[in-house]
C-alpha atoms as a PDB file:
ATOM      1  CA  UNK A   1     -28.761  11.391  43.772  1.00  0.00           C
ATOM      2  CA  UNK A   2     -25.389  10.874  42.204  1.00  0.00           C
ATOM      3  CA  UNK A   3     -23.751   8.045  41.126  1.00  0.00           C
ATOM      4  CA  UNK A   4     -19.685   7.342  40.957  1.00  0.00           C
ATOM      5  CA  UNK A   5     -17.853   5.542  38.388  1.00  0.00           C
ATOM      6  CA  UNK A   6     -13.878   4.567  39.266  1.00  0.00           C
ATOM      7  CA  UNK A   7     -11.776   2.994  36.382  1.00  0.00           C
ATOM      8  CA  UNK A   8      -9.399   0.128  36.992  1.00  0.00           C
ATOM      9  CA  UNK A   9      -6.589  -0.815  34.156  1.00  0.00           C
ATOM     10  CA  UNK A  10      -4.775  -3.653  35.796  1.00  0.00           C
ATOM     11  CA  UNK A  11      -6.465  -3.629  38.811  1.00  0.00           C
ATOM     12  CA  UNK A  12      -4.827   0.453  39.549  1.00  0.00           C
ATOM     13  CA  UNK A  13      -7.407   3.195  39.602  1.00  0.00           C
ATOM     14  CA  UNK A  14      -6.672   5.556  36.680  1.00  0.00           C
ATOM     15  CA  UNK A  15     -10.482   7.205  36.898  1.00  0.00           C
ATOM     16  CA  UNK A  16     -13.255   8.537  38.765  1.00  0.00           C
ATOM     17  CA  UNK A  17     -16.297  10.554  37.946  1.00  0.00           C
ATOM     18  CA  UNK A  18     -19.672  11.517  39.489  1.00  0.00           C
ATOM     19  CA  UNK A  19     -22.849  12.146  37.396  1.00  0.00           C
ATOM     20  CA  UNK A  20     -24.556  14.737  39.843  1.00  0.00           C
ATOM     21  CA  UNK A  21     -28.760  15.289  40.380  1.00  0.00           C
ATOM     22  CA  UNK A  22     -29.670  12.084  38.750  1.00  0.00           C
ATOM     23  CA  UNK A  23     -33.741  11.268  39.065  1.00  0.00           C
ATOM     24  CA  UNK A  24     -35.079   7.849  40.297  1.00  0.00           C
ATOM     25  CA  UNK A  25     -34.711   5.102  37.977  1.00  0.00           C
ATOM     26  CA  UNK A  26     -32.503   7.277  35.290  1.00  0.00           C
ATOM     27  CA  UNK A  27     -30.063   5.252  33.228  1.00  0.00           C
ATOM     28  CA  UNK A  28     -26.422   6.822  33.399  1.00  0.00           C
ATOM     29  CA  UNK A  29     -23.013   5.882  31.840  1.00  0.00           C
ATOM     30  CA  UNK A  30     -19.333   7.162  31.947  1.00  0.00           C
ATOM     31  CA  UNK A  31     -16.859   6.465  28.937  1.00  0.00           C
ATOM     32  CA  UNK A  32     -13.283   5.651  28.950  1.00  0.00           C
ATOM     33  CA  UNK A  33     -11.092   6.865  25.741  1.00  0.00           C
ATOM     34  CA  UNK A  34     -10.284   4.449  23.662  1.00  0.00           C
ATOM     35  CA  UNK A  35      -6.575   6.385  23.240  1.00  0.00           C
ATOM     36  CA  UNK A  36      -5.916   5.564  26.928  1.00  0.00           C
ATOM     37  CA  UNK A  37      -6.295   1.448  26.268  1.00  0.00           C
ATOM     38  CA  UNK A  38      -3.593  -0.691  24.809  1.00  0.00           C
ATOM     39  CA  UNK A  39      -3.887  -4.459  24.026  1.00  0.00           C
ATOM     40  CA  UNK A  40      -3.209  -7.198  26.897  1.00  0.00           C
ATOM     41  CA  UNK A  41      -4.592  -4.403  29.812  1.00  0.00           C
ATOM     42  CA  UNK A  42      -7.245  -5.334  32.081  1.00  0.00           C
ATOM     43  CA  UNK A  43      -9.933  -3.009  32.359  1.00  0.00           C
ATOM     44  CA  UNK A  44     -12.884  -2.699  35.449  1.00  0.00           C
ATOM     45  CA  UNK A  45     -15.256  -0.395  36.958  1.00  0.00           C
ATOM     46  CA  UNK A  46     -16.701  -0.087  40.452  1.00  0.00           C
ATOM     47  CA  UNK A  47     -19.945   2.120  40.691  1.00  0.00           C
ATOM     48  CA  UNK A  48     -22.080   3.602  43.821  1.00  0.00           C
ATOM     49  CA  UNK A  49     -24.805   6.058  44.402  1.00  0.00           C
ATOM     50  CA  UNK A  50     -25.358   8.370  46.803  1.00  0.00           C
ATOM     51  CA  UNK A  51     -28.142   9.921  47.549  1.00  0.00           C
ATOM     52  CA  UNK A  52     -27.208  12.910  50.113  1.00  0.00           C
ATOM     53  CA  UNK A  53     -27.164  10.710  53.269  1.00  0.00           C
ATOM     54  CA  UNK A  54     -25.491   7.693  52.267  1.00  0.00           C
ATOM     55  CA  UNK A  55     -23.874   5.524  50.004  1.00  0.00           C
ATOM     56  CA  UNK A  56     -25.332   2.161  48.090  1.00  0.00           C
ATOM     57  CA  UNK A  57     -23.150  -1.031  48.206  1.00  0.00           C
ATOM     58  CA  UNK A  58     -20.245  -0.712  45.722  1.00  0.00           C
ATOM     59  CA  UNK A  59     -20.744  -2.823  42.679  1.00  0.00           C
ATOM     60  CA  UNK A  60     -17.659  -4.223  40.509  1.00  0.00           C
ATOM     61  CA  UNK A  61     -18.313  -4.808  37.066  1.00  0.00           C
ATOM     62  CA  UNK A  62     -16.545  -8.109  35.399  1.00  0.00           C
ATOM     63  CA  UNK A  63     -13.371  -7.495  34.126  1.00  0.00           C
ATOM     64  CA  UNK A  64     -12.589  -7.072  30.716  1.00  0.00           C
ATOM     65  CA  UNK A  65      -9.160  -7.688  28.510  1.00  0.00           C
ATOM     66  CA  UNK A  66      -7.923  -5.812  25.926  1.00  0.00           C
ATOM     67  CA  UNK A  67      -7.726  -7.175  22.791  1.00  0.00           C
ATOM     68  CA  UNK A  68      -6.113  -6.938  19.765  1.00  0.00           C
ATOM     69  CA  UNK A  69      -6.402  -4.164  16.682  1.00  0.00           C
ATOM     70  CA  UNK A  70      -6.433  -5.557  13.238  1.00  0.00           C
ATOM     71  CA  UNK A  71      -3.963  -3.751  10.973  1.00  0.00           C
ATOM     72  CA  UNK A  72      -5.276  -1.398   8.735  1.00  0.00           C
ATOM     73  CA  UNK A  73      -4.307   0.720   5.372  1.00  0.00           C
ATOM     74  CA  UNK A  74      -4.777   4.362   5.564  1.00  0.00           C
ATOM     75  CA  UNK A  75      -4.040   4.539   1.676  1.00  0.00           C
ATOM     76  CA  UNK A  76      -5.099   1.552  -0.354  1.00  0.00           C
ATOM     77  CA  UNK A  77      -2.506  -0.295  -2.467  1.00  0.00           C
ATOM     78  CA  UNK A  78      -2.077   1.529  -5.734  1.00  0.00           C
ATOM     79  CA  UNK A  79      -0.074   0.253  -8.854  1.00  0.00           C
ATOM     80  CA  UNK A  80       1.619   2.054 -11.482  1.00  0.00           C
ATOM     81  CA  UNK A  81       5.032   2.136 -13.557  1.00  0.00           C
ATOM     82  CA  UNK A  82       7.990   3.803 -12.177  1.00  0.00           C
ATOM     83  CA  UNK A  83       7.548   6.604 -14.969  1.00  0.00           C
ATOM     84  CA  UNK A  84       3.808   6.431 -14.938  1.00  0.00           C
ATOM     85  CA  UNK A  85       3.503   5.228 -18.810  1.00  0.00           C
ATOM     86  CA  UNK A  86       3.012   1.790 -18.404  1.00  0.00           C
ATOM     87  CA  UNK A  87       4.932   0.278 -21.087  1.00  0.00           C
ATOM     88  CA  UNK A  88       7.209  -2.651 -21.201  1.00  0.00           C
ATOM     89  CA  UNK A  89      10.654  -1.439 -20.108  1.00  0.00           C
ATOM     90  CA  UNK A  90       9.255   0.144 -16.897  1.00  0.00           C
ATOM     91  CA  UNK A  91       9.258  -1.704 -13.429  1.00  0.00           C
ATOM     92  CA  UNK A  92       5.709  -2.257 -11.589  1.00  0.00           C
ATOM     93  CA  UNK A  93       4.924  -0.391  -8.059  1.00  0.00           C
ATOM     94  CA  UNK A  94       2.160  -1.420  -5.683  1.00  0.00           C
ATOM     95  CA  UNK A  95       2.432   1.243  -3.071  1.00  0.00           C
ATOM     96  CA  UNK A  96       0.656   1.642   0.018  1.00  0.00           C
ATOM     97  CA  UNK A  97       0.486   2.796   3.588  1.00  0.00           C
ATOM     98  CA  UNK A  98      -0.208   0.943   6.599  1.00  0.00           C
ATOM     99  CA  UNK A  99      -1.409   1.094  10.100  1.00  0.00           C
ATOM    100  CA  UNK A 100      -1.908  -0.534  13.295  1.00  0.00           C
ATOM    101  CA  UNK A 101      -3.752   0.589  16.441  1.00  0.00           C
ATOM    102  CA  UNK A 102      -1.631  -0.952  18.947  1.00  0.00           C
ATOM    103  CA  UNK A 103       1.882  -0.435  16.894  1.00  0.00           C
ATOM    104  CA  UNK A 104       2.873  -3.895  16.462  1.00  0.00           C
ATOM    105  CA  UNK A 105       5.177  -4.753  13.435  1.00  0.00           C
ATOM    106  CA  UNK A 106       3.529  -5.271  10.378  1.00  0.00           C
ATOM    107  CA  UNK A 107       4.243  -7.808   7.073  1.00  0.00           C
ATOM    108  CA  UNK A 108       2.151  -8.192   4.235  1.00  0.00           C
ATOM    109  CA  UNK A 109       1.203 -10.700   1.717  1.00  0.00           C
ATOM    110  CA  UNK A 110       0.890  -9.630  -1.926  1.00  0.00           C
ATOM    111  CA  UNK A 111      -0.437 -11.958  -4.895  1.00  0.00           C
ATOM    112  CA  UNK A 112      -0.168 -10.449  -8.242  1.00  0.00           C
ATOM    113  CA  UNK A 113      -2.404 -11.438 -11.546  1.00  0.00           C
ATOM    114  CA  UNK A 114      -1.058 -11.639 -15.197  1.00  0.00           C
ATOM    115  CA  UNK A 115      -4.303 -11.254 -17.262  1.00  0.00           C
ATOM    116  CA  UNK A 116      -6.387 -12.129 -14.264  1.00  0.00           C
ATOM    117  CA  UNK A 117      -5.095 -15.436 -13.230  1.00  0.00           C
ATOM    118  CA  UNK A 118      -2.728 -15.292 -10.220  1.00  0.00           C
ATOM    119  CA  UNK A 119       1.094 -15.538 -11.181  1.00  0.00           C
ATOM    120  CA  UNK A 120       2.577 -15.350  -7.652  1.00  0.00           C
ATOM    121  CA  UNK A 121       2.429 -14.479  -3.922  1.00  0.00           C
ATOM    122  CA  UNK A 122       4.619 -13.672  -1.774  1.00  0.00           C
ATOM    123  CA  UNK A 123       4.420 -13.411   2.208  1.00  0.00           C
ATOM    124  CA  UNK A 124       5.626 -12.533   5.026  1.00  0.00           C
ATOM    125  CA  UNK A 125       7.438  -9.021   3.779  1.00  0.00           C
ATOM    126  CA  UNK A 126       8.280  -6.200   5.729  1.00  0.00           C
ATOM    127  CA  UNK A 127       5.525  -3.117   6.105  1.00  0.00           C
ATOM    128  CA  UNK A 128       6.312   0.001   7.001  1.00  0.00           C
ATOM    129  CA  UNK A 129       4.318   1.717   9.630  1.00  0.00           C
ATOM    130  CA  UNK A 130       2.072   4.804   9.005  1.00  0.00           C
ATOM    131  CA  UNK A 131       4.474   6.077   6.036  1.00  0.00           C
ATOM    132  CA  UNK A 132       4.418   4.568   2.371  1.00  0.00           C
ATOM    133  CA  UNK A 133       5.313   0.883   1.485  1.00  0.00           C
ATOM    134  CA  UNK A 134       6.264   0.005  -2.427  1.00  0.00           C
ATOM    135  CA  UNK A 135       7.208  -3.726  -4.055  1.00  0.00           C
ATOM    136  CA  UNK A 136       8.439  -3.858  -7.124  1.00  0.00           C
ATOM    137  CA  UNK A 137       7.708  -6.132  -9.805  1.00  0.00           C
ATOM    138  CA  UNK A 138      10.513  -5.897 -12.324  1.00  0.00           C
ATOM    139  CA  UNK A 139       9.865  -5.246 -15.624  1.00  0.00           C
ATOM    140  CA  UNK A 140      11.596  -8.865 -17.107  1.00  0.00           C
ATOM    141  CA  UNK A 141       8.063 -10.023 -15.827  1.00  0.00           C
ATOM    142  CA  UNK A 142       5.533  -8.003 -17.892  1.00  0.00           C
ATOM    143  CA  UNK A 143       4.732  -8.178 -21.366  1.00  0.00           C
ATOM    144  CA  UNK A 144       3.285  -5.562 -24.093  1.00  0.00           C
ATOM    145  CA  UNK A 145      -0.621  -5.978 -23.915  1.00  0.00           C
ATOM    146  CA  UNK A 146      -0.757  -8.009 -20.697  1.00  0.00           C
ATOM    147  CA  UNK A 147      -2.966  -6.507 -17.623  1.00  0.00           C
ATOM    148  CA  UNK A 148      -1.145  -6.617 -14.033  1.00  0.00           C
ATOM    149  CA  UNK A 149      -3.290  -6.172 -10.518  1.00  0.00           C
ATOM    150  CA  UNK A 150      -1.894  -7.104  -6.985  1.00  0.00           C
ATOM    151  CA  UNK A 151      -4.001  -7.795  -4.078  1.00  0.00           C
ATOM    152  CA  UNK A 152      -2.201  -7.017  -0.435  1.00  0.00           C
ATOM    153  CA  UNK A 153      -3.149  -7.983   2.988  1.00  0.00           C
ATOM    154  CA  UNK A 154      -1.804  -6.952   5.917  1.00  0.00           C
ATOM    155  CA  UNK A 155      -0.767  -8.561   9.790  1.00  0.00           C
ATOM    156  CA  UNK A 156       0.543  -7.792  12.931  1.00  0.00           C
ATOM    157  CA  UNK A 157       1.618 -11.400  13.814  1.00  0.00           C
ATOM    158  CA  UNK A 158      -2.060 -12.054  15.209  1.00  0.00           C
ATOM    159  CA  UNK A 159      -5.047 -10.773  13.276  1.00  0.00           C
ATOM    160  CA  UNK A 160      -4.469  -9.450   9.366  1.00  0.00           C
ATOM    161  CA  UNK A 161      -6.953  -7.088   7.397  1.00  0.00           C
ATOM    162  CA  UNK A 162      -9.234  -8.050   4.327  1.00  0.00           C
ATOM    163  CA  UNK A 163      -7.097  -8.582   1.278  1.00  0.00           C
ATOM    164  CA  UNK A 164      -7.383  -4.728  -1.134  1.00  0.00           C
ATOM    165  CA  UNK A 165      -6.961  -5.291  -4.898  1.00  0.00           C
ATOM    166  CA  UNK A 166      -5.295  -2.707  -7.236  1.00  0.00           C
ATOM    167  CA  UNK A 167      -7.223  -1.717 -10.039  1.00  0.00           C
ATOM    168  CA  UNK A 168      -6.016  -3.500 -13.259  1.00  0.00           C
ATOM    169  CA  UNK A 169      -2.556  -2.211 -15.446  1.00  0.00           C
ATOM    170  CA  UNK A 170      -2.517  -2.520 -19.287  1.00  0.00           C
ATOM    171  CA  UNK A 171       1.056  -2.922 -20.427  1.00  0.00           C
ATOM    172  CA  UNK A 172       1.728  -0.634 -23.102  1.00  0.00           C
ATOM    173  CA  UNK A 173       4.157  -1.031 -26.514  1.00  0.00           C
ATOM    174  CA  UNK A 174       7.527   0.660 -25.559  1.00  0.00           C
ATOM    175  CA  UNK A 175       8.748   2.424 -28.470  1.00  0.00           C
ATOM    176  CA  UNK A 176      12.345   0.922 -30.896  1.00  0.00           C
ATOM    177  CA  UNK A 177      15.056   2.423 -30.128  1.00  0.00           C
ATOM    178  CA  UNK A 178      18.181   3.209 -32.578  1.00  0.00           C
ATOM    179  CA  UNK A 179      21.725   4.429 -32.098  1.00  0.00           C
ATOM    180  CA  UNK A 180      23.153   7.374 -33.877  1.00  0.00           C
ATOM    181  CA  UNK A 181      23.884   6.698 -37.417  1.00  0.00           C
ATOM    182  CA  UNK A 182      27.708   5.877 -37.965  1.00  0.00           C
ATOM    183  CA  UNK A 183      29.151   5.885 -41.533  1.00  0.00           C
ATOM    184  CA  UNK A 184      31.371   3.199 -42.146  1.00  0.00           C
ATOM    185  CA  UNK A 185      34.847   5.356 -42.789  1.00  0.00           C
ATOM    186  CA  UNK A 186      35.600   8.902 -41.848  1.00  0.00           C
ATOM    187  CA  UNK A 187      35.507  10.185 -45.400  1.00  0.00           C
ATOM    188  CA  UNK A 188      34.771   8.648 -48.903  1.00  0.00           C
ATOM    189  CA  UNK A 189      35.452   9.951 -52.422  1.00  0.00           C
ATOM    190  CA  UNK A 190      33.287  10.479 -55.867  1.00  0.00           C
ATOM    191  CA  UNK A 191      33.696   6.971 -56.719  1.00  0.00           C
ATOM    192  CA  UNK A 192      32.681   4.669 -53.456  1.00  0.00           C
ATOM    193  CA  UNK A 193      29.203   3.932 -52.244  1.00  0.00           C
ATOM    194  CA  UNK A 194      28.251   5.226 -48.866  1.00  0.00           C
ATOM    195  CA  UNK A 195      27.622   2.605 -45.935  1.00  0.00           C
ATOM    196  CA  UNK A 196      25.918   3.678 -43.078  1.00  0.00           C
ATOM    197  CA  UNK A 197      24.587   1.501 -39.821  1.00  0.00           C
ATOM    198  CA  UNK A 198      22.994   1.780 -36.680  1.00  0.00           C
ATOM    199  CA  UNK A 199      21.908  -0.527 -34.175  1.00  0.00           C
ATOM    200  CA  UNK A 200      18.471  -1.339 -33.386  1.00  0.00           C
ATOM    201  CA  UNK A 201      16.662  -2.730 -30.046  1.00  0.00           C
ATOM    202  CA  UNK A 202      13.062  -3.146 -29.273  1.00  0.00           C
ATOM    203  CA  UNK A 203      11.949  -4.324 -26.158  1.00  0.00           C
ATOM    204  CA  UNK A 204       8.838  -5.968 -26.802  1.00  0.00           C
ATOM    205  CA  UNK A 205      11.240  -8.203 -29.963  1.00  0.00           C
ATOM    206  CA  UNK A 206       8.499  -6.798 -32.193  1.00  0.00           C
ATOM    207  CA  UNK A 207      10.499  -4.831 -34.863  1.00  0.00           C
ATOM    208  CA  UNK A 208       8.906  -4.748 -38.611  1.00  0.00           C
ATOM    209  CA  UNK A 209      10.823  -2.443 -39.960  1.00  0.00           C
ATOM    210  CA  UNK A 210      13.633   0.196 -40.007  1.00  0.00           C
ATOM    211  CA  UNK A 211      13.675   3.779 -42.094  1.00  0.00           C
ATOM    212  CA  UNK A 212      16.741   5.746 -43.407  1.00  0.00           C
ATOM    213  CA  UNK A 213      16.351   8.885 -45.204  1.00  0.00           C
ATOM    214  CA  UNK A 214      19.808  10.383 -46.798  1.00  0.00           C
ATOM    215  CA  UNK A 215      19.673  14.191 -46.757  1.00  0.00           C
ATOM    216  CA  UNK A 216      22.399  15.360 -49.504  1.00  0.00           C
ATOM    217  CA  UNK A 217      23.333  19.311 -48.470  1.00  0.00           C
ATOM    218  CA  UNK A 218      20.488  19.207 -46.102  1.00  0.00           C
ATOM    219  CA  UNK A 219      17.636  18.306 -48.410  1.00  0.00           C
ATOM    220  CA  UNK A 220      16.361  14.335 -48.694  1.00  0.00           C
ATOM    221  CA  UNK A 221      17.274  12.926 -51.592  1.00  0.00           C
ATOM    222  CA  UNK A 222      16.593   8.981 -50.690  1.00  0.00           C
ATOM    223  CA  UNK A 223      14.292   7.356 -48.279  1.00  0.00           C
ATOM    224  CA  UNK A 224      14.290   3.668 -47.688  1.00  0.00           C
END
């Protein structure tokens, strides 16, 4: 005998198949694609046999609604610097890309932890779709020896994914920095002392010291 399945999606058929030479009592089944469903369609089936002189009574299966797809990431959020050292005058990135099943617009919530203890959340921000997403925590925030980790969830507006932690930054000493050494007057003679001065920054306020060496015809004569 064979038995025919035809598909419904809001109540129009889109489908029918026959499973040919079935035997008595044999289980049989049909599948719809999952591609060819989107969420807030109604889906049925009607199904008959026939076994070469006539056909059963046709049989409609309850009707089933389409739900929604959760969002998803296809790359887990990632954090790094911007220059990949990790030290103190670099700006945070949490990057990651996103994806939803039934396209919808996606936000994202992202809570980030100074020395695991959460220091802030925010919600509700714009996610791109299927291509890369990056926040930025500015470097003002971070401090030398600190660890940083973000946790981001995603939502389409009805369902959201599980929340998918970062692994854990160390923030790194960012070395002093000096200007160019500028003498004091364009030229001096035998009898005045030399003056010399730069300026100095460090980032991380942690400066112990600073070094001149005086190099007389090329050859150091003086360190201090």
């Amino acid at each position: 005998s064979n038995v025919t399945f035809e598909w419904f999606r809001n109540n129009a058929s889109i489908r029918r198949t026959t499973n040919n030479n079935l035997a008595n009592n044999t289980n049989t089944s049909d599948t719809l694609a999952a591609y060819t469903l989107s969420k807030g369609q109604t889906i049925k089936i009607e199904v008959f046999a026939f076994d070469g002189s006539s056909n059963s009574t046709l049989v409609n299966s309850t009707e089933l609604l389409i739900g929604n797809s959760a969002p998803v990431f296809l790359i887990n959020p990632l954090i790094n610097s911007t220059n990949g050292l990790n030290t103190t005058e670099q700006n945070l990135n949490v990057f990651f890309t996103s994806n939803d099943t039934d396209a919808d617009s996606l936000t994202y919530s992202i809570q980030y932890f100074r020395n695991n203890i959460s220091n802030f959340t925010l919600t509700s921000v714009a996610a791109n779709l299927n291509v890369i997403t990056v926040h930025v925590l500015n470097n003002l925030n971070v401090s030398k020896s600190e660890t940083w980790k973000a946790q981001v969830q995603l939502s389409d507006g009805t369902a959201t994914s599980a929340y998918v932690n970062t692994t854990e930054l160390l923030i790194l000493n960012t070395q002093p920095n000096v200007t160019t050494p500028a003498f004091n007057q364009t030229s001096y003679t035998r009898d005045q002392n030399i003056n010399v001065s730069t300026l100095v920054t460090d980032v991380d306020l942690d400066l112990s010291n600073v070094t001149f060496e005086w190099f007389r015809n090329n050859a150091s004569i003086r360190r201090i």
